[in-house]
Protein backbone atom coordinates (compact mmCIF):
# COMPACT_ATOMS: atom_id res chain seq x y z
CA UNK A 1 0.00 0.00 0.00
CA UNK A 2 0.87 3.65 -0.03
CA UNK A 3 1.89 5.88 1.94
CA UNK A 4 -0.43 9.26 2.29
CA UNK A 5 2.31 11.35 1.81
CA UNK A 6 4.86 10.00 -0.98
CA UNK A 7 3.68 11.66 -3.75
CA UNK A 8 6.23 9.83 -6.17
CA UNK A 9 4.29 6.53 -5.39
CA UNK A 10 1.15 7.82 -5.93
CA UNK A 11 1.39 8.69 -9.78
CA UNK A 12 0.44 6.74 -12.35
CA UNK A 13 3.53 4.98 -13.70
CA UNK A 14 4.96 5.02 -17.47
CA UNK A 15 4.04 0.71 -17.11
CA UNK A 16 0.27 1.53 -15.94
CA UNK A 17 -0.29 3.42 -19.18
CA UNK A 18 -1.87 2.46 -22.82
CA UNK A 19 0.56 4.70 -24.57
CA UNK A 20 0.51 3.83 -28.62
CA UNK A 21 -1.74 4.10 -30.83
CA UNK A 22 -2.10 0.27 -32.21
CA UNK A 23 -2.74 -0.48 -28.55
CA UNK A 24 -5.49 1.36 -29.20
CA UNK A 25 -7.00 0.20 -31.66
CA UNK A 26 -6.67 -2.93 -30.42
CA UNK A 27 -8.46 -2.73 -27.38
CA UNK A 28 -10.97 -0.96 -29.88
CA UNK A 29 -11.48 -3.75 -31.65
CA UNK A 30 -11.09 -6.64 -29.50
CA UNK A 31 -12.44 -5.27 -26.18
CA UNK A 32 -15.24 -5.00 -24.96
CA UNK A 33 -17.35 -1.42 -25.21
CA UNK A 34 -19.52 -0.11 -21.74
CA UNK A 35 -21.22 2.86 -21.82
CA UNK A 36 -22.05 4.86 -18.98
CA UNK A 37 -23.96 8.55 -18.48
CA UNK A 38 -20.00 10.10 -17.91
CA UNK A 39 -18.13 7.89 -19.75
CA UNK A 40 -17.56 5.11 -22.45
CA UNK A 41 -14.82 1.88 -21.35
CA UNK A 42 -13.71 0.02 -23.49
CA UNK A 43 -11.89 -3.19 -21.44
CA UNK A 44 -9.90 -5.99 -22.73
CA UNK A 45 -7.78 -8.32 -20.99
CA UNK A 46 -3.66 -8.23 -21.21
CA UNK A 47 -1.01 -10.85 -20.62
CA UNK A 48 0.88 -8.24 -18.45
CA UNK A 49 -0.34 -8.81 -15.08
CA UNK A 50 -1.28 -5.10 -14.05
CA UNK A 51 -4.02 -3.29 -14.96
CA UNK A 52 -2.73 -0.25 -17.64
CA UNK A 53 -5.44 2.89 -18.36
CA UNK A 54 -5.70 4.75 -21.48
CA UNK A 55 -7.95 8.00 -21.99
CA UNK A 56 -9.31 9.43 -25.38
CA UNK A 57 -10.55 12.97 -24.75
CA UNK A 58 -11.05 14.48 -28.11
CA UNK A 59 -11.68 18.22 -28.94
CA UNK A 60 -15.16 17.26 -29.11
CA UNK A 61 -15.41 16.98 -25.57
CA UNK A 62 -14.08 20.75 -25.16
CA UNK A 63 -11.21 23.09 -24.63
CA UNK A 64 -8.04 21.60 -23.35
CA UNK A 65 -9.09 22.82 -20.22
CA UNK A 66 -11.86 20.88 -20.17
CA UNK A 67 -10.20 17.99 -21.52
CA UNK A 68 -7.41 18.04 -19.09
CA UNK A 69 -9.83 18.00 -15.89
CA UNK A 70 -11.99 15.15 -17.10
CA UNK A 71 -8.31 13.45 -17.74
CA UNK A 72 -7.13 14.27 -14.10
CA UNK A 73 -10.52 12.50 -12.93
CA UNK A 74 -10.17 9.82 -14.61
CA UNK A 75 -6.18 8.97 -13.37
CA UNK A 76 -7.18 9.91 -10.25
CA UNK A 77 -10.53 7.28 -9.87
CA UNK A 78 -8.23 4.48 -11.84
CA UNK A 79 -5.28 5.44 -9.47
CA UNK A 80 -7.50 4.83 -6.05
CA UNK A 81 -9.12 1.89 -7.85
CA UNK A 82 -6.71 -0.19 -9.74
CA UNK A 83 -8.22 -3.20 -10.76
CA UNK A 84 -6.38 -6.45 -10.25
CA UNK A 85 -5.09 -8.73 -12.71
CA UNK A 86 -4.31 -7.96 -16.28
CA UNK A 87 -6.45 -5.08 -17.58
CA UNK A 88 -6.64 -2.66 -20.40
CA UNK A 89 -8.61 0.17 -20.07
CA UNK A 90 -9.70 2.89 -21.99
CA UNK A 91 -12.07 5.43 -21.10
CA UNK A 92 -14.05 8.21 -23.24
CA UNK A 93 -15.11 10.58 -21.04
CA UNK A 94 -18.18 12.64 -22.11
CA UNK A 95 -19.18 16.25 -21.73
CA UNK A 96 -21.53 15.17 -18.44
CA UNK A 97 -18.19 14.13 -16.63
CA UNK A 98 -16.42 18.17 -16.70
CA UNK A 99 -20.41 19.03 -14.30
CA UNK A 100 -19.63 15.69 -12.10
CA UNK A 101 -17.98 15.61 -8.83
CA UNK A 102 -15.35 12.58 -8.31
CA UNK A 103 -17.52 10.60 -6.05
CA UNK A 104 -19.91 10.28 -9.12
CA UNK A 105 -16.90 9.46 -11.68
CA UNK A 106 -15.87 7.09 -9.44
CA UNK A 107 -19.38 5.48 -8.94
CA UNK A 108 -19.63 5.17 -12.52
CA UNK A 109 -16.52 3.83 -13.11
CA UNK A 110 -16.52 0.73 -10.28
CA UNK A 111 -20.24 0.27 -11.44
CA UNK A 112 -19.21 0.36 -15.47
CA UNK A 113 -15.92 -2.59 -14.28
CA UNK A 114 -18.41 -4.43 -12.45
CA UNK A 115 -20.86 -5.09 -15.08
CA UNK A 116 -17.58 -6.08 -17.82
CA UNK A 117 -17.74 -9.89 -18.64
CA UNK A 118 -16.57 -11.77 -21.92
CA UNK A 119 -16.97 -10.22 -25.09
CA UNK A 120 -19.96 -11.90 -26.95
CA UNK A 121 -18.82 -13.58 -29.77
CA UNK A 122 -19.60 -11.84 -33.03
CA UNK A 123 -21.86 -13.01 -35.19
CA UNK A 124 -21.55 -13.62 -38.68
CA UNK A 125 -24.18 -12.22 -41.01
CA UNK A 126 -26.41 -14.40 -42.59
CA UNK A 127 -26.33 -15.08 -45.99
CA UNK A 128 -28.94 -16.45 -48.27
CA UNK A 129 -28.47 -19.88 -49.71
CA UNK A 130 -28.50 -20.39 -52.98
CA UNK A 131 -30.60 -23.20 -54.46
């Protein structure tokens, strides 16, 4: 555990972070997509052993400003909440997360990791038989 007051331990290390973009895309494509009021996760499992977090705050979401508080609430709830095991995360935060307070970030976030289970198979579409 932490100590309160050794900052350096608190951060979120270079190791805990999704940091390229084909890692991205990845877990786009292979994980699994939640969707919450604040936010969108998308989860997929690693072979790393630790739980890493990614966050995609376009301009869309609002100045960088903006952008950069809903990221500091998001490290901050994934920081206090690691989940165990090997994790990728990535979150989308939306504009409803810059009027939320953390406790409801954080809700929102144990509530959308809770509800994550395999990733239903896709299905194929179905093609008329010819006869």
């Amino acid at each position: 555990m932490h100590e309160p007051g050794n900052a350096q331990d608190a951060r979120l290390r270079r190791v805990e972070r999704v940091r390229r973009r084909p890692e991205y895309e990845a877990i786009y494509e292979q994980g699994r997509r939640l969707s919450g009021r604040l936010m969108t996760v998308f989860v997929q499992a690693n072979s790393l052993g630790r739980a890493r977090l990614g966050i995609a705050a376009t301009r869309k979401l609002g100045s960088a400003v903006i952008r950069n508080r809903a990221k500091r609430l998001v490290r901050e709830v994934f920081r206090r909440n690691k989940p165990p095991g090997g994790l990728d995360i990535v979150v989308i935060p939306r504009r409803e997360m810059i009027e939320a307070d953390y406790a409801h970030v954080e809700a929102e976030f144990l509530s959308i990791l809770t509800r994550r289970g395999p990733k239903p198979a896709r299905r194929e579409p179905s093609r008329p038989t010819a006869s």
